[in-house]
Protein backbone atom coordinates (compact mmCIF):
# COMPACT_ATOMS: atom_id res chain seq x y z
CA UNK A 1 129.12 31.66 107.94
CA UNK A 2 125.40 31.26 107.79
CA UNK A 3 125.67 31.83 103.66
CA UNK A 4 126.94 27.62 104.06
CA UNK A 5 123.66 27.10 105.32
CA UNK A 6 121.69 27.82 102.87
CA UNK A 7 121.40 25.75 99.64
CA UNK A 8 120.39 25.09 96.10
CA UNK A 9 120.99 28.53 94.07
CA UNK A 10 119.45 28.60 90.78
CA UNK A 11 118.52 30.72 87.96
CA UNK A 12 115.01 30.43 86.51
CA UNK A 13 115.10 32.63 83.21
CA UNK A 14 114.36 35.93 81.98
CA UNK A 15 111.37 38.09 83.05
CA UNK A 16 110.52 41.10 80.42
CA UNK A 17 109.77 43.94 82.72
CA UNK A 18 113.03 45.71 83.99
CA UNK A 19 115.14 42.79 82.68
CA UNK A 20 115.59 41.12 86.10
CA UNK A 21 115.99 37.71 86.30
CA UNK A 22 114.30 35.39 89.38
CA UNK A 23 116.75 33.60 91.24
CA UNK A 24 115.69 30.71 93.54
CA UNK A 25 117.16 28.51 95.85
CA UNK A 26 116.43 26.54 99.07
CA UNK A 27 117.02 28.17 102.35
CA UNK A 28 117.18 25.06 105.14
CA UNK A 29 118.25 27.39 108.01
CA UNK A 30 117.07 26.70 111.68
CA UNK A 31 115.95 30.14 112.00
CA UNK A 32 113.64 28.98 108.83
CA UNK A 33 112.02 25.70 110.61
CA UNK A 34 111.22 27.20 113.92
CA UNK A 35 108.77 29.48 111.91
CA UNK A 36 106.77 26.38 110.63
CA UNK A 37 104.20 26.30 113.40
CA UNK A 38 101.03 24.14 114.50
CA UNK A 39 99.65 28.03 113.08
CA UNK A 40 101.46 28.61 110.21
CA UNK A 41 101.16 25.00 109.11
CA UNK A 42 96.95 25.35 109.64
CA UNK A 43 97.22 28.97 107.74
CA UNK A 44 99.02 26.90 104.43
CA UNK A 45 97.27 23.65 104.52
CA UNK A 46 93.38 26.57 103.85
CA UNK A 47 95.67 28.42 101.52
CA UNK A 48 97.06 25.06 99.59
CA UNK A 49 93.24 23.22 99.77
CA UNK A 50 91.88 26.68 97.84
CA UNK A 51 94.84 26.40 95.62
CA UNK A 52 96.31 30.03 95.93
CA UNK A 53 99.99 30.94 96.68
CA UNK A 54 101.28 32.00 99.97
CA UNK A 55 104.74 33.02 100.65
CA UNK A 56 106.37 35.03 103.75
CA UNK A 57 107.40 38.74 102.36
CA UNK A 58 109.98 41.25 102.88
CA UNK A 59 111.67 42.10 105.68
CA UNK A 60 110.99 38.68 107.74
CA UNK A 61 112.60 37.03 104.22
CA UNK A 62 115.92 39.20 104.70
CA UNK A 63 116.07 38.65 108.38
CA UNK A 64 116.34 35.20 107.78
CA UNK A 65 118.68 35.15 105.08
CA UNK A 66 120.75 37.04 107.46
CA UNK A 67 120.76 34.53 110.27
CA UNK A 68 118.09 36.20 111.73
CA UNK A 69 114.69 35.08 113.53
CA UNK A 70 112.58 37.67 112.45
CA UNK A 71 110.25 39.52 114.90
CA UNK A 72 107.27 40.06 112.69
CA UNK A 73 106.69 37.71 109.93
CA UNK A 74 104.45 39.37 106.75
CA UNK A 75 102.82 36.85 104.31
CA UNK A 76 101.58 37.74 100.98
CA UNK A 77 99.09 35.71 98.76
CA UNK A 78 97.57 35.57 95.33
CA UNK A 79 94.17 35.22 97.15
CA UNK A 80 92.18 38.83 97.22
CA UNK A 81 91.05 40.01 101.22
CA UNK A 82 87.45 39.03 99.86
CA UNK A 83 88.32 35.19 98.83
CA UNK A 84 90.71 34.98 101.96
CA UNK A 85 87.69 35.74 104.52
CA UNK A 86 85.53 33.57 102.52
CA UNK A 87 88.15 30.81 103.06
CA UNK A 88 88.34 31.79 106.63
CA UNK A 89 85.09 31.61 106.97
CA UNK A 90 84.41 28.43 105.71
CA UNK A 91 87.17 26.76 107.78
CA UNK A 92 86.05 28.11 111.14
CA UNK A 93 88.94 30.50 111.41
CA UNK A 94 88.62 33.76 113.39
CA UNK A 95 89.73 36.93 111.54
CA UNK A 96 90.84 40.12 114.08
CA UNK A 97 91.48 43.72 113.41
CA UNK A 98 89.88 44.15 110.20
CA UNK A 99 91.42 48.03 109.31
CA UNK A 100 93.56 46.09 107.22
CA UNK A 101 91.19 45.43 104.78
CA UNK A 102 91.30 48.47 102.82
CA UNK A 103 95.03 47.83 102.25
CA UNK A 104 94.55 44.30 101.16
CA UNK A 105 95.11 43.20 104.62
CA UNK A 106 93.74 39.87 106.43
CA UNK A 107 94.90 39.15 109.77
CA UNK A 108 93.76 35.56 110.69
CA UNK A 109 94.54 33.90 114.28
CA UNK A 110 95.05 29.84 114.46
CA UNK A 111 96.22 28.08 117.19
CA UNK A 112 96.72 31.67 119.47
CA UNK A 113 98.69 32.71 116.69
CA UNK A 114 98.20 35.88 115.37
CA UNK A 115 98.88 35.59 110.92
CA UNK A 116 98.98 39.34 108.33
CA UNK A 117 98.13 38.35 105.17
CA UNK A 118 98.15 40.65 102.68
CA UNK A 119 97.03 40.14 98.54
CA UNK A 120 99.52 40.98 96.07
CA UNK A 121 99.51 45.00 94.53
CA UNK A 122 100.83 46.89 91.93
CA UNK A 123 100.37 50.91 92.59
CA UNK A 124 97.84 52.55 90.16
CA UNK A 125 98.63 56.21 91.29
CA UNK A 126 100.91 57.74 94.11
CA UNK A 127 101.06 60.97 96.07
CA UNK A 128 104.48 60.84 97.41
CA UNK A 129 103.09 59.47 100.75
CA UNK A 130 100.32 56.75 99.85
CA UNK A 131 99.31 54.88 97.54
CA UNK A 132 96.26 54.02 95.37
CA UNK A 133 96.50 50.19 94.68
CA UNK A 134 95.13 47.39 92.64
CA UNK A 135 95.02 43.77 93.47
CA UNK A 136 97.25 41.75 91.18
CA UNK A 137 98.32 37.63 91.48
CA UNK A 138 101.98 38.67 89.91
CA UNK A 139 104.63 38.01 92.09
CA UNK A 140 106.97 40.30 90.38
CA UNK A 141 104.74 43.08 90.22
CA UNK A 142 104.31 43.10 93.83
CA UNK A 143 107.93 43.29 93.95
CA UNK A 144 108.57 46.10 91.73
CA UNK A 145 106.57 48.20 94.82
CA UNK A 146 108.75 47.63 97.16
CA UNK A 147 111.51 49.81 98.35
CA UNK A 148 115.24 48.32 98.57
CA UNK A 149 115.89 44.89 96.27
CA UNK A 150 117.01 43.48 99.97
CA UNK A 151 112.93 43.73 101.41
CA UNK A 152 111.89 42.57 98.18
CA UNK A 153 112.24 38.89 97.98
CA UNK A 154 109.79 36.12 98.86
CA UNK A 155 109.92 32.82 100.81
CA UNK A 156 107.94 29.79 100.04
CA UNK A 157 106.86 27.84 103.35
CA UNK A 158 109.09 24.95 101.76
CA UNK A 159 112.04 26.80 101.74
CA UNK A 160 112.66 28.35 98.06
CA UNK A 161 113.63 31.75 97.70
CA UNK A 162 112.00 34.23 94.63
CA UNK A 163 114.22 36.98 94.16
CA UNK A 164 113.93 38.99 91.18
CA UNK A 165 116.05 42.16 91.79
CA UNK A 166 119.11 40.63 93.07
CA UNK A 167 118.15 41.32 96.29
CA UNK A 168 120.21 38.15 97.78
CA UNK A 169 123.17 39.33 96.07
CA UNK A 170 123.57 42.60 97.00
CA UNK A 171 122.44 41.51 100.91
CA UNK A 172 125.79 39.05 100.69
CA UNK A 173 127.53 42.16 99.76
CA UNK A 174 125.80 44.47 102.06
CA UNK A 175 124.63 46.45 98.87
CA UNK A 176 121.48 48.81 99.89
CA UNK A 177 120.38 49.41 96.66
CA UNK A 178 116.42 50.35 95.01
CA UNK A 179 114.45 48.47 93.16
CA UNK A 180 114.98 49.90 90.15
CA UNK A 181 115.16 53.76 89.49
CA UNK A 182 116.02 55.16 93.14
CA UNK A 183 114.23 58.70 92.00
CA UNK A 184 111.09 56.83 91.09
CA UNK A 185 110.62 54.90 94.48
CA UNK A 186 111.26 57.95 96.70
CA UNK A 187 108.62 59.53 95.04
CA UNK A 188 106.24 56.83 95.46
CA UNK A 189 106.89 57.61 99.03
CA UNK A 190 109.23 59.74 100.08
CA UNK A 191 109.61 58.35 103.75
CA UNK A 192 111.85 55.50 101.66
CA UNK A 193 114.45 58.50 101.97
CA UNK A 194 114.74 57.75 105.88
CA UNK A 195 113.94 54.03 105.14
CA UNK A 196 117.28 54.02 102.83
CA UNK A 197 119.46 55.76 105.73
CA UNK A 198 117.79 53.31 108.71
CA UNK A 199 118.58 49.86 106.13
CA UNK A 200 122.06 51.28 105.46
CA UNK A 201 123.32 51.27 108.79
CA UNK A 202 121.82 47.60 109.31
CA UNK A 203 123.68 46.00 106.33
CA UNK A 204 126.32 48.07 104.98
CA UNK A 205 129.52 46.57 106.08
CA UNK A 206 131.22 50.09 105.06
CA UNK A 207 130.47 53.88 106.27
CA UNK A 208 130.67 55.09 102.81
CA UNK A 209 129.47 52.95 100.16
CA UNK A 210 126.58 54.32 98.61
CA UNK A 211 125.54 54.58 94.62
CA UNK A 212 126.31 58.21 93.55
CA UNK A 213 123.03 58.32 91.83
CA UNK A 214 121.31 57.63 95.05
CA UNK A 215 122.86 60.14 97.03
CA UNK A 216 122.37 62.62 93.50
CA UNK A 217 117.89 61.48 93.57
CA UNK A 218 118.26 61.90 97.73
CA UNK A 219 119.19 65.54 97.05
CA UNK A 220 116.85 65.98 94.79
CA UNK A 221 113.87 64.64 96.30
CA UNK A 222 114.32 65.72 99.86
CA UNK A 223 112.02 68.17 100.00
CA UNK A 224 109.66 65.58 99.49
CA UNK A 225 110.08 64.82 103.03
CA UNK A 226 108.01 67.67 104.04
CA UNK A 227 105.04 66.50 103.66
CA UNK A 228 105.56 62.91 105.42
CA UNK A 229 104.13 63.36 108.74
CA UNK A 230 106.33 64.05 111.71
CA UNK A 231 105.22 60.70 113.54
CA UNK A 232 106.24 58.70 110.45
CA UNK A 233 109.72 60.27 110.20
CA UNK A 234 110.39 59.92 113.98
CA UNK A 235 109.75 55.91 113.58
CA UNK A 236 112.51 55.80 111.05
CA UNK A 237 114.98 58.37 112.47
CA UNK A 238 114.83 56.91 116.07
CA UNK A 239 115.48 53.63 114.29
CA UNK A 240 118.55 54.81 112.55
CA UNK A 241 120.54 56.73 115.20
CA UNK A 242 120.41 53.25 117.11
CA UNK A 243 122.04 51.61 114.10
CA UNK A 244 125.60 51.30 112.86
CA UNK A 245 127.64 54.11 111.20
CA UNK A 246 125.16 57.00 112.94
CA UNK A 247 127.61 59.58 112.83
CA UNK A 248 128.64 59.10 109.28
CA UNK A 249 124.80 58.80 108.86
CA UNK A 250 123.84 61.78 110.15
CA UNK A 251 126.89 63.56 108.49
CA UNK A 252 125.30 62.98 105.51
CA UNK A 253 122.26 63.54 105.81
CA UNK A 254 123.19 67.60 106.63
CA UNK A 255 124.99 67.77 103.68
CA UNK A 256 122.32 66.49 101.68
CA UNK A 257 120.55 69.35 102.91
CA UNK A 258 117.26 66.78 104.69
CA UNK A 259 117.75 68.09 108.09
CA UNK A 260 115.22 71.26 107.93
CA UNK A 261 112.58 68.98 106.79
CA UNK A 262 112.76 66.51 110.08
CA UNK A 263 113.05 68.83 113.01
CA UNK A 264 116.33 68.85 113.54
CA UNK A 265 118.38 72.28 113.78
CA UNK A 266 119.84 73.44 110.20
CA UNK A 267 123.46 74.65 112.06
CA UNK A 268 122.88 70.84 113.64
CA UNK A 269 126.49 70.44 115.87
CA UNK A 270 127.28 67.83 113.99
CA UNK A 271 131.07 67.66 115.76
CA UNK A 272 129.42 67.26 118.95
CA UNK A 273 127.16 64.51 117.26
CA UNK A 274 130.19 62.84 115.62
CA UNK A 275 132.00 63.04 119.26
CA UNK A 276 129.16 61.86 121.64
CA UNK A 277 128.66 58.88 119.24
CA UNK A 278 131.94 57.70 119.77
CA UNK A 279 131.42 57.70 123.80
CA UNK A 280 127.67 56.15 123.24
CA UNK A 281 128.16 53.20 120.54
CA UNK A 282 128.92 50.73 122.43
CA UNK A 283 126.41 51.42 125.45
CA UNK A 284 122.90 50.96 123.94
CA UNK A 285 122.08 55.01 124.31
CA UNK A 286 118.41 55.86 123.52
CA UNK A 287 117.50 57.56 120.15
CA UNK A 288 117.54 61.15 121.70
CA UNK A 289 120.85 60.78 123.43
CA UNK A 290 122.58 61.10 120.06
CA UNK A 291 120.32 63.15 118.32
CA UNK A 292 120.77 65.79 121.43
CA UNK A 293 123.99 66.50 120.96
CA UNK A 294 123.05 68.68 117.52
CA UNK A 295 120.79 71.00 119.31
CA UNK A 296 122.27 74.44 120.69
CA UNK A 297 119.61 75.49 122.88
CA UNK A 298 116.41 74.10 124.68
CA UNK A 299 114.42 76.24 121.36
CA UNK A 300 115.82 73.99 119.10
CA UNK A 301 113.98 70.61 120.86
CA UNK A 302 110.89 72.58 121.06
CA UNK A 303 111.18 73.34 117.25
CA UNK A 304 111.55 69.90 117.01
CA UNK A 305 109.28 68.39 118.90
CA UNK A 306 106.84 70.65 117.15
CA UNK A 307 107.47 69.05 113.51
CA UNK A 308 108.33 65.39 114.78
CA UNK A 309 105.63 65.21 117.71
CA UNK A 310 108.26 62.74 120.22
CA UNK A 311 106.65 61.40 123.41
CA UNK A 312 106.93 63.12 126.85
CA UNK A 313 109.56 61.34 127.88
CA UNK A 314 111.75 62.13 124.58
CA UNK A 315 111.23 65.37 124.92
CA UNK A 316 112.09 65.68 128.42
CA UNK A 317 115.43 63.49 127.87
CA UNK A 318 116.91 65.90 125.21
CA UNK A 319 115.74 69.09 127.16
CA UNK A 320 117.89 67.86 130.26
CA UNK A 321 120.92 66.87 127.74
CA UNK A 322 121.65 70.14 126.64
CA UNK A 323 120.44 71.99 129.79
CA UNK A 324 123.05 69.57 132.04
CA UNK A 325 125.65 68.48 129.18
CA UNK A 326 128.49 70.65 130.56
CA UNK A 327 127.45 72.20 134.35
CA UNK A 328 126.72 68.29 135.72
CA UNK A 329 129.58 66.94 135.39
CA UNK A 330 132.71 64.93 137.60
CA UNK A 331 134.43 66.66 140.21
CA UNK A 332 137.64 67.76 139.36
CA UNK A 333 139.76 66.91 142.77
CA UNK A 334 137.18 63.57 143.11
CA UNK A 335 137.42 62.51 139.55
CA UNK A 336 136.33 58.81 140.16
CA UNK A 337 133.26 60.23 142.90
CA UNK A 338 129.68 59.65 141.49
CA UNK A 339 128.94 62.41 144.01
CA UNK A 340 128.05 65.37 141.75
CA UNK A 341 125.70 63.27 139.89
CA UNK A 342 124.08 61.14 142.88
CA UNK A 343 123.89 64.11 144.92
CA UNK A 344 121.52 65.80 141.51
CA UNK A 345 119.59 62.59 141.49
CA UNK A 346 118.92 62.99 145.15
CA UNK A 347 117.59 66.08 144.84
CA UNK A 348 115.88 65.76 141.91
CA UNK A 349 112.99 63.33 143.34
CA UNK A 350 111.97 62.14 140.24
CA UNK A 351 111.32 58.64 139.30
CA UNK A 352 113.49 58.45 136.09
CA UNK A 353 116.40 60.63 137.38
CA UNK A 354 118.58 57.85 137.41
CA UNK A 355 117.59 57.15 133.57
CA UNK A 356 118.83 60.51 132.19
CA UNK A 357 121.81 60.43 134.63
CA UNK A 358 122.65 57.49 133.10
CA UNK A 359 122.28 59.03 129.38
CA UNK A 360 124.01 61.87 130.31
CA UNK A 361 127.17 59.85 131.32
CA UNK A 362 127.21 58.22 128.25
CA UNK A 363 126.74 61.26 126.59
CA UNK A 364 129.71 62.39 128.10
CA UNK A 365 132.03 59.55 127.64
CA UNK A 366 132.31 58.19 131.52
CA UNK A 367 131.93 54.86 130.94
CA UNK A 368 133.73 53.81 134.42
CA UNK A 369 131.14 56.33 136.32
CA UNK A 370 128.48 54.77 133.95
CA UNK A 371 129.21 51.21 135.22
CA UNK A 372 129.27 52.47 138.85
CA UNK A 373 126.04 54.58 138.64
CA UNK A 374 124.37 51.44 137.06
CA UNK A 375 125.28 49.23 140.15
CA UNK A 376 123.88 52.46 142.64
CA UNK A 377 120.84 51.84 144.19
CA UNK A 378 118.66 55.18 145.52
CA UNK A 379 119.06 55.60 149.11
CA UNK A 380 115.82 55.99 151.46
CA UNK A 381 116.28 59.00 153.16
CA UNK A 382 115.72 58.33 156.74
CA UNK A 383 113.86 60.84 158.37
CA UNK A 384 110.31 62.20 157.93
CA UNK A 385 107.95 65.28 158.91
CA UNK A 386 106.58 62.83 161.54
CA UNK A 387 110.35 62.40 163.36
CA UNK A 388 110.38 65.61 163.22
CA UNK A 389 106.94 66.35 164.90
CA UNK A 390 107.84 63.60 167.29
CA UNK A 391 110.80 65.56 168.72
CA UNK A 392 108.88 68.99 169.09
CA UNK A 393 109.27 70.37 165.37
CA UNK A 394 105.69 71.63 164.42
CA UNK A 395 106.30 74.87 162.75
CA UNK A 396 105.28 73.23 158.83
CA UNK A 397 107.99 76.14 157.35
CA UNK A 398 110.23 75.06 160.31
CA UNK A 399 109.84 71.53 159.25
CA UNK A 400 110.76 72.24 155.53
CA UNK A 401 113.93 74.10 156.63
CA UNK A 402 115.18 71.24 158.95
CA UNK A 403 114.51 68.78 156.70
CA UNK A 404 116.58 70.23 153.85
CA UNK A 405 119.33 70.83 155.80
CA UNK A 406 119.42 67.46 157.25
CA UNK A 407 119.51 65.99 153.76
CA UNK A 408 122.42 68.04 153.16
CA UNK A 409 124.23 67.00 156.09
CA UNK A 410 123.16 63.34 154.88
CA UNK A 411 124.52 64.04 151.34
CA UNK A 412 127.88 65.00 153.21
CA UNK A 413 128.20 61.89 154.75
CA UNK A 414 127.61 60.40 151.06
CA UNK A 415 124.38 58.71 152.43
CA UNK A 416 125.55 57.00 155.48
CA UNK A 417 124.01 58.88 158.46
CA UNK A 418 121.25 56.64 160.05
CA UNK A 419 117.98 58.78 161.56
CA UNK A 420 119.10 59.24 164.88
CA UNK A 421 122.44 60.59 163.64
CA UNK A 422 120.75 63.31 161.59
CA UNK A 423 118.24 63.82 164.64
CA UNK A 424 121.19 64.52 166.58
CA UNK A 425 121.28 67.98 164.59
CA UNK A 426 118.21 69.26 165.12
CA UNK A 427 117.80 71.83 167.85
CA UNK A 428 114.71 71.66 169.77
């Protein structure tokens, strides 16, 4: 259990704002040490000679306390941007990608390393999608900002913990909870709403185990989501419907009334969701493969590509889901045959067929033809224009003719015919 790795719990005292109180301990995890690089161990020792604080931040701090090496690892610091370059500066160390700035962003690199540092903030005014900040060296302040108690802790580089909304607590009992009043966060930014739904199905152990007065300030504030750009909200949604409980997710999130503002059809099928994400859980589907099975008709994924702005490919995936859901499908008196759907991907001649074959049989719950398909390589097709030419076939409409029904005749023989067998057809 990787809580009996972890040791040292203690309570510090009382802090006056919010009536939290900071909770440290000692985390000596493996996951922990591999962090403390050549890099990271440069990036302190400038910090610790200038004598301001540095401590790894949110969502790297609950990865770990989960077991978890974190992908991205987020430092903040009591040092503003300005002192940090002047440190950086002095010590010889190259700073990179300096948009960050205005944010209160530093991005050094040591040893090929690549280290965000940002200065502690407190938010002076807020529009509902960013934020107006101001530079602070309180630790709980900076904490206060932050959405759910679980991405609100800190990590000292030697190991203690600084949690001052319980935020290790409720992770140990898969909690998802604010930082303190729910209403008050979303509205600091109301892409949290979609942040609460993506962090829900990565901790809670449970489908349904949220605060009613979450759900009740959700309700409320959902329109909010109307003004969060579309790109923003398709980050968090695709993240989501890859999650756990999706279906129970999604559920929700209709009867909270959220899914006019995020693209997604208002009459969503959401028994055709519920189903398909019972035949795609366990088979890594991609983000539009579930989110497919709530549109009616090809409109709907233009309506939504419209507000959430999806990539080519996205777009393309859905629009042959619910085009090919129900007329691709197995062949009733060849049940186990991949025919109907190699034969499409044959035809089709494009380089991702496979790909949203493969979707589409998850999709549909054929995990045996799934397995198969995924084993399938594409077949060359063996004859050309040329062969053709070369045997007295020069007519270019003749050509197309023959070699369309040759590739039928090869389909036939489920792709066995070799190029003087299919020859062998063609009358000269």
């Amino acid at each position: 259990m990787m809580w009996s790795r972890i040791l040292s719990p203690r309570l510090i005292g009382r802090t006056s704002l919010h009536w939290r109180s900071l909770f440290t301990m000692k985390l000596k995890t493996s996951e922990f040490q591999s962090l403390l690089s050549d890099g990271l161990n440069g990036l302190a020792e400038v910090f610790g000679k200038h004598q301001y604080e540095l401590r790894i931040a949110g969502g790297a701090v609950r990865d770990l306390l989960s077991g978890k090496r974190p992908e991205d690892v987020d430092f903040a610091t009591t040092a503003t941007p300005e002192e940090m370059k002047q440190m950086f500066q002095r010590a010889g160390i190259r700073m990179i990608n300096n948009k960050g700035e205005k944010h209160g962003t530093i991005t050094a690199r040591i040893h090929n390393e690549n280290f965000e540092v940002t200065t502690l903030r407190v938010d002076v005014q807020t529009d509902g999608r960013h934020a107006e900040v101001e530079f602070t060296t309180d630790w709980q302040k900076d904490a206060e900002r932050r959405d759910l108690t679980i991405n609100s802790m800190f990590l000292g580089l030697d190991g203690t913990l600084y949690d001052y909304f319980k935020g290790y607590e409720d992770l140990q009992k898969r909690k998802v909870r604010f930082v303190g009043s729910a209403e008050q966060r979303m509205q600091e930014d109301y892409l949290r709403i979609l942040r609460y739904f993506r962090f829900y199905g990565r901790v809670a152990e449970e489908p349904d185990d949220h605060e009613p007065e979450t759900l009740a300030a959700i309700r409320k504030n959902g329109r909010g989501l109307s003004a969060i750009s579309g790109e923003r909200i398709w980050m968090e949604l695709k993240k989501m419907v890859v999650g756990n409980h999706v279906d129970h997710l999604l559920e929700l999130m209709y009867s909270l009334e959220l899914a006019q503002y995020l693209g997604l059809p208002p009459d969503g099928n959401v028994k055709e969701m519920k189903r398909v994400w019972q035949n795609t859980k366990d088979h890594s589907p991609k983000p539009m493969t579930i989110l497919a099975s709530l549109f009616h008709h090809p409109d709907e994924v233009e309506k939504m590509d419209l507000r959430l702005k999806v990539s080519k490919e996205e777009k393309t995936l859905a629009l042959f889901l619910v085009k090919h859901r129900r007329e691709l499908h197995k062949n009733e008196d060849e049940p186990q045959s991949l025919k109907p759907y190699t034969d499409f991907i044959i035809d089709s001649r494009e380089l991702d067929s496979k790909t949203k074959v493969c979707e589409l049989l998850k999709y549909q719950g054929e995990e045996e033809l799934l397995a198969e398909l995924c084993r399938w390589s594409i077949p060359h097709f063996p004859v050309s224009g040329h062969d053709l030419r070369k045997i007295g076939v020069t007519s270019g409409k003749e050509i197309g003719a023959t070699l369309q029904n040759l590739r039928d005749i090869w389909k036939k023989s489920r792709y066995q015919m070799d190029k003087d067998e299919l020859l062998s057809y063609v009358k000269t």
